[in-house]
Protein backbone atom coordinates (compact mmCIF):
# COMPACT_ATOMS: atom_id res chain seq x y z
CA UNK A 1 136.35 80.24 123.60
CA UNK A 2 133.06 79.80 122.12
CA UNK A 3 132.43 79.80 118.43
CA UNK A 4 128.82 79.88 117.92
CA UNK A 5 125.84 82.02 118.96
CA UNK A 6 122.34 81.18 119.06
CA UNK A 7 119.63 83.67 120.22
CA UNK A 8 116.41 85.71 119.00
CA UNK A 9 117.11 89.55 117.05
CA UNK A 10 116.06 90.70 120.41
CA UNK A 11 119.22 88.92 122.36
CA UNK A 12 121.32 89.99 120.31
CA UNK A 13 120.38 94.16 119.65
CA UNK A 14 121.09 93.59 124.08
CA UNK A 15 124.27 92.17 123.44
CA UNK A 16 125.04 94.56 121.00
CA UNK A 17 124.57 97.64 123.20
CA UNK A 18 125.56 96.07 126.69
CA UNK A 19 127.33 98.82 128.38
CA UNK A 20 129.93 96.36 128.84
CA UNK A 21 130.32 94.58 125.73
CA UNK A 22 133.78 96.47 125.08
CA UNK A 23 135.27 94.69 127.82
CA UNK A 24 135.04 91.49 126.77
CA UNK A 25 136.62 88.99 124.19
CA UNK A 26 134.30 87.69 121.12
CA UNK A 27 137.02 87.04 119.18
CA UNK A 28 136.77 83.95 118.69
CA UNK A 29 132.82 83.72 117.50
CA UNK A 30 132.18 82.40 114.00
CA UNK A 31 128.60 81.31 113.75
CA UNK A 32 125.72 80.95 115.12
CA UNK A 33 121.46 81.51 114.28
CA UNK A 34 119.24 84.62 114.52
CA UNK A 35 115.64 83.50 114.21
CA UNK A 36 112.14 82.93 116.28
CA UNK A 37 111.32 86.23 114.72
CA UNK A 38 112.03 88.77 112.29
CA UNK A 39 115.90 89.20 111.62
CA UNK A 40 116.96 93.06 111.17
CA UNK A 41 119.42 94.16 108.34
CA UNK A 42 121.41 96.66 110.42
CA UNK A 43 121.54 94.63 113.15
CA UNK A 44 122.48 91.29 111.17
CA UNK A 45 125.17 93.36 109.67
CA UNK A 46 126.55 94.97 113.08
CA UNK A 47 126.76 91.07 114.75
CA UNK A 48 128.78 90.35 111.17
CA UNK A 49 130.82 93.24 111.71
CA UNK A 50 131.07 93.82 115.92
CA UNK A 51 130.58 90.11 117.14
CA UNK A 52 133.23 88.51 114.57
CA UNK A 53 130.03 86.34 113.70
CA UNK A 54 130.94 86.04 110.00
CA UNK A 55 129.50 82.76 109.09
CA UNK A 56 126.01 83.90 110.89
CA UNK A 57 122.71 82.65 109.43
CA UNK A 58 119.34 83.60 109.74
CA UNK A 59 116.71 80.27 109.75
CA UNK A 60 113.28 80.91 109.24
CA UNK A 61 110.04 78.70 110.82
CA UNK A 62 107.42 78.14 113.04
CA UNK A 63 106.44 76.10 116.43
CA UNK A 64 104.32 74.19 114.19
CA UNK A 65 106.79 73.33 111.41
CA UNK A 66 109.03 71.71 113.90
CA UNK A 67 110.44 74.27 113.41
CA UNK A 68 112.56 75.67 110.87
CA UNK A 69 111.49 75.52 107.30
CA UNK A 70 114.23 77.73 105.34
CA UNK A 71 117.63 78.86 106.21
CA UNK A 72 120.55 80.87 104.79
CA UNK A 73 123.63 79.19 104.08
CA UNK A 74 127.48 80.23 105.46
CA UNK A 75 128.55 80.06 102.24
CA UNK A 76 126.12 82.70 101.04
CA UNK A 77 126.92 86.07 99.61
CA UNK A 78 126.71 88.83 102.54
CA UNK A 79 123.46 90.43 101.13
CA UNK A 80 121.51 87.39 100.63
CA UNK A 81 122.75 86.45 104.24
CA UNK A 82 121.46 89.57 105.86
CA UNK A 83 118.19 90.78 103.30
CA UNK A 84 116.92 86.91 103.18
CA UNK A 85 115.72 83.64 105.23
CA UNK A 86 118.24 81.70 102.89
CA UNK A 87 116.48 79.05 100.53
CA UNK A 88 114.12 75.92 101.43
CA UNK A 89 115.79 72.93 103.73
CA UNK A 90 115.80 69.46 101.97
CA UNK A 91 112.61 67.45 101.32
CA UNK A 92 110.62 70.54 102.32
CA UNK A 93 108.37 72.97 99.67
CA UNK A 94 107.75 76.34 99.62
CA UNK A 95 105.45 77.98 97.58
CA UNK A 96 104.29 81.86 97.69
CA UNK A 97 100.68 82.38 97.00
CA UNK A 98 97.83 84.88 96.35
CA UNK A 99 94.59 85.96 98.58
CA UNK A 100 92.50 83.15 96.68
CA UNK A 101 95.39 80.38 97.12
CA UNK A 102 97.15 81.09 93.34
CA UNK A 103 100.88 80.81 93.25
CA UNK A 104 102.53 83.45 92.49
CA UNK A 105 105.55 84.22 90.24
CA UNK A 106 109.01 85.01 91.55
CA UNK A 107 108.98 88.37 92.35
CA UNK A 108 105.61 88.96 93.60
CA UNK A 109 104.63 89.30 97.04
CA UNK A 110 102.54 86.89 98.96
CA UNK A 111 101.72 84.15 101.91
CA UNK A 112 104.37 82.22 102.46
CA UNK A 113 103.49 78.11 102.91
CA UNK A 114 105.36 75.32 103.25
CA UNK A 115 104.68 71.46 103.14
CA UNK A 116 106.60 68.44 104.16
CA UNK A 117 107.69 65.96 106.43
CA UNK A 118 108.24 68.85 109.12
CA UNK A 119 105.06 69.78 109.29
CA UNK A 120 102.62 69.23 112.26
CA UNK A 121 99.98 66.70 112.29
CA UNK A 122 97.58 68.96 114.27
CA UNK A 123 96.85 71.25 117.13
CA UNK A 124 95.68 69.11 120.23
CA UNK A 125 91.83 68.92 120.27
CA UNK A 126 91.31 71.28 117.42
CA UNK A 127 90.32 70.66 114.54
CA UNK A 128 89.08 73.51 113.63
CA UNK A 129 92.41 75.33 114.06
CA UNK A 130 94.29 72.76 112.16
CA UNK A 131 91.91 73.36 108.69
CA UNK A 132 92.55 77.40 109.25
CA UNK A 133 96.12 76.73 109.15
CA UNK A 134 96.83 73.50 106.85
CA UNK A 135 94.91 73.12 103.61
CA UNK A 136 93.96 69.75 102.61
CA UNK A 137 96.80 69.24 99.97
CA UNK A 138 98.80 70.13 103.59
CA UNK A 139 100.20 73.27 102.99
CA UNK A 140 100.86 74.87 106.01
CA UNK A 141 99.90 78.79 105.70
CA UNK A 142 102.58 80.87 107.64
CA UNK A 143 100.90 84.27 107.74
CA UNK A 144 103.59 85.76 106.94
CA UNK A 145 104.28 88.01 103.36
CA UNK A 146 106.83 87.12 101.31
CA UNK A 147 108.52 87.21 98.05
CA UNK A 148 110.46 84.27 96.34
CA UNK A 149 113.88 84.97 94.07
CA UNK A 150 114.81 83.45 90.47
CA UNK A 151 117.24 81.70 92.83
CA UNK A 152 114.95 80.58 95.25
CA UNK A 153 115.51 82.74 98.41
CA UNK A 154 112.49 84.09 100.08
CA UNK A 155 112.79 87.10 101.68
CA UNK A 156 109.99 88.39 104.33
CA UNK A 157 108.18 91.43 104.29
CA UNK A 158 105.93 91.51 107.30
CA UNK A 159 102.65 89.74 108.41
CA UNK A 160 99.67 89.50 106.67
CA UNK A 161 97.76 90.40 109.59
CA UNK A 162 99.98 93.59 110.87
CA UNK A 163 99.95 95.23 107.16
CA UNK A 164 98.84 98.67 107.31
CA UNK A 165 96.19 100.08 104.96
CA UNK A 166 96.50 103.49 105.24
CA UNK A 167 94.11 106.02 102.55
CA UNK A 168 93.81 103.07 100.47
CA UNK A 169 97.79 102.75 100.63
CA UNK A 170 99.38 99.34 101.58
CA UNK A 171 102.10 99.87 104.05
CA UNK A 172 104.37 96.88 105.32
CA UNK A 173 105.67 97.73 108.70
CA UNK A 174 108.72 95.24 108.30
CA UNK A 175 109.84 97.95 105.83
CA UNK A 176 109.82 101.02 107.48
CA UNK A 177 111.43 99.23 110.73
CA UNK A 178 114.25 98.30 108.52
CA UNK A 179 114.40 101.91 107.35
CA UNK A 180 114.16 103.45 111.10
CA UNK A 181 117.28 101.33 112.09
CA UNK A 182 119.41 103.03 109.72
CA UNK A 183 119.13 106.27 112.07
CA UNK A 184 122.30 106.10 114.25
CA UNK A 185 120.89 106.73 117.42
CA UNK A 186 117.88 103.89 117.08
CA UNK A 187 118.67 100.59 119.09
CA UNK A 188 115.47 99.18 118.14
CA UNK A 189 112.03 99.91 116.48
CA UNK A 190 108.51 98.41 115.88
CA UNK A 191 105.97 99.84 113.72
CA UNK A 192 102.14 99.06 113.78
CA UNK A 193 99.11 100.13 112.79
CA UNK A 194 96.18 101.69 114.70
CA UNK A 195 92.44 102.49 113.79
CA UNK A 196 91.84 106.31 112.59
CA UNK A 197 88.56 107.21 111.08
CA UNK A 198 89.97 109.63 108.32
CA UNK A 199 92.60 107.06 106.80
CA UNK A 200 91.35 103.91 108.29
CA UNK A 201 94.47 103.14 110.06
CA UNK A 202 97.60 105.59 111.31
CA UNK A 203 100.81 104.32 111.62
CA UNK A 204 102.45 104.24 115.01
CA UNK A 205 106.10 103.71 115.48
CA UNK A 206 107.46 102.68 119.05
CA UNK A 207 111.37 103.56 119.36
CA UNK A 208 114.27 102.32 121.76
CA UNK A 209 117.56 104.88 121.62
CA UNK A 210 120.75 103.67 122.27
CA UNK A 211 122.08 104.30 125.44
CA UNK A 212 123.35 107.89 125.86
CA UNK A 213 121.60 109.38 122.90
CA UNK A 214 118.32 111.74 122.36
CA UNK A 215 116.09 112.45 120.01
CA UNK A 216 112.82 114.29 119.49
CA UNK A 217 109.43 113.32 117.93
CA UNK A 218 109.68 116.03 115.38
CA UNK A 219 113.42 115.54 114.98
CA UNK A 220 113.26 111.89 113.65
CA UNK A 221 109.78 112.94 111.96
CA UNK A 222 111.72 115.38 109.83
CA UNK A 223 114.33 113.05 108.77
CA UNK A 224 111.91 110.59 107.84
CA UNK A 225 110.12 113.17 105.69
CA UNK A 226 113.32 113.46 103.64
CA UNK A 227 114.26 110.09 102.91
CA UNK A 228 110.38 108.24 102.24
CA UNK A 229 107.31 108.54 100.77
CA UNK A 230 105.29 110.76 103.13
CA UNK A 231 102.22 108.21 103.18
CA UNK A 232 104.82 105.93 105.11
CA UNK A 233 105.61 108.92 107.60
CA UNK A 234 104.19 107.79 110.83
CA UNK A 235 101.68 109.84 112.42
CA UNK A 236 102.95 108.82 115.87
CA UNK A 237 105.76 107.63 118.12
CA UNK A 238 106.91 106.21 120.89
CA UNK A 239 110.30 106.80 122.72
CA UNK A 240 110.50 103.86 124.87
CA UNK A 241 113.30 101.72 127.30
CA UNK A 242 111.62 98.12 126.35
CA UNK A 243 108.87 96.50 124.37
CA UNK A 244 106.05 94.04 125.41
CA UNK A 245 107.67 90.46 125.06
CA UNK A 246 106.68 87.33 125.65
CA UNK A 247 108.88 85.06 128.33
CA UNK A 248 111.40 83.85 124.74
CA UNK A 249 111.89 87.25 123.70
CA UNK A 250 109.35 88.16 121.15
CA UNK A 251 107.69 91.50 120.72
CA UNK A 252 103.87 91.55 121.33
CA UNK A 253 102.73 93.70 118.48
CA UNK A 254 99.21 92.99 119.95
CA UNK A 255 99.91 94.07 123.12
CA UNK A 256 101.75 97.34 121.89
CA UNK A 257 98.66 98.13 119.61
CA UNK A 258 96.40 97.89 122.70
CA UNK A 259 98.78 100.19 124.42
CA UNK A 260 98.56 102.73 121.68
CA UNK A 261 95.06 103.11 121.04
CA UNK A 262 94.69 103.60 124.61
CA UNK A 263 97.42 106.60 125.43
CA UNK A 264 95.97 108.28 122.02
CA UNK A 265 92.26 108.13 123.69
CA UNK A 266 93.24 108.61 126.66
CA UNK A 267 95.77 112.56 125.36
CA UNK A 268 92.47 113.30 123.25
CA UNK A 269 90.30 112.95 126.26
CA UNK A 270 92.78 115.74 127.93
């Protein structure tokens, strides 16, 4: 009879569609923490809804930070529990700040850091790594792009590093992943970028169905077309069973990338 659930967005999109999920009792889960990466909507409000896992929260850190630096609360509302990484833990800062280190004003988007007694002294025998990531007032700089409330709740919207610039157009893929899982037949999606020398990047999106169901390139292309900005339209995708992961369950956006750029080369070469 357990009560609580831990496990990466990953774990728990395979839990969701297990083939035999219907035959067993999660009544009686409550809680439990989706984190070590980057917490989907839908499928934050299908484990609300289909795993009983009402009191859920989504915590929000790094390896480095020791690790988690914010965290939603069980006693937040639903939408700030499934659209946000909750508000900053006790005797911790976050701040949200510009390209040349300015912080910004609620609302705008930005690098997440965060400083406090969480935060690590070092990496082992490198220095040099340690001043890319901590400044010297000891801010740790996440990477990641975010954007603070009046109320203090910081909600992510991708990684500085895998933003898109496509025709002069910034394109967050964290957004369009979150709009891809609102297809019903899409278990899972990650978008990223790849070089093109017309737009300067193309957007590539790689797609797991759920079991049982189909869909075409052109099919899901179309309905995309209807619903966003064409500029955001990807230009490719991918209909795959799995993703590139690391040994806890993370996606290797790198990895997929590499993958990309060579199956494009290598259909052009044909």
């Amino acid at each position: 009879r357990a009560t609580a659930l831990y496990g990466v967005p990953t774990m728990f999109i395979a839990e969701l569609d297990h083939p035999r999920r219907h035959e067993f009792d999660l009544s009686s889960l409550r809680t439990g923490i989706m984190a070590g990466a980057t917490c989907p909507i839908e499928v934050m409000r299908r484990v609300i809804d289909e795993m009983h896992m009402g009191e859920v929260q989504i915590a929000y850190g790094m390896t480095e930070t020791s690790p988690v630096s914010l965290q939603t609360g069980a006693a937040d509302d639903l939408e700030r529990r499934v659209t946000s990484v909750g508000r900053t833990q006790p005797w911790l800062q976050s701040k949200v700040i510009d390209s040349i280190g300015t912080t910004l004003a609620r609302g705008e988007i930005g690098e997440l850091c965060t400083r406090g007694y969480s935060v690590m002294l070092g990496y082992w025998d490198n220095p040099k790594a340690t001043a890319e990531s901590i400044d010297a007032e000891g801010w740790m700089h996440t990477g990641d792009l975010a954007v603070m409330d009046e109320q203090g709740y910081v909600r992510i919207v991708g990684r500085s590093k895998d933003m898109i610039i496509r025709g002069g157009e910034n394109i967050y893929p964290r957004e369009l992943e979150e709009f891809f899982f609102t297809h019903p037949a899409v278990a899972d999606v990650q978008v990223i970028g790849i070089p093109c020398s017309r737009y300067g990047e193309e957007i590539v999106a790689w797609i797991r169905l759920h079991p049982g169901q189909t869909l075409g390139e052109e099919e899901l292309r179309e309905w995309a077309r209807a619903r966003i900005a064409h500029f955001k339209v990807p230009r490719h995708f991918r209909f795959v069973d799995e993703f590139p992961m690391t040994v806890t369950g993370k996606v290797q956006k790198f990895r997929m990338r590499e993958i990309s750029i060579e199956a494009l080369a290598g259909e052009q070469g044909r």
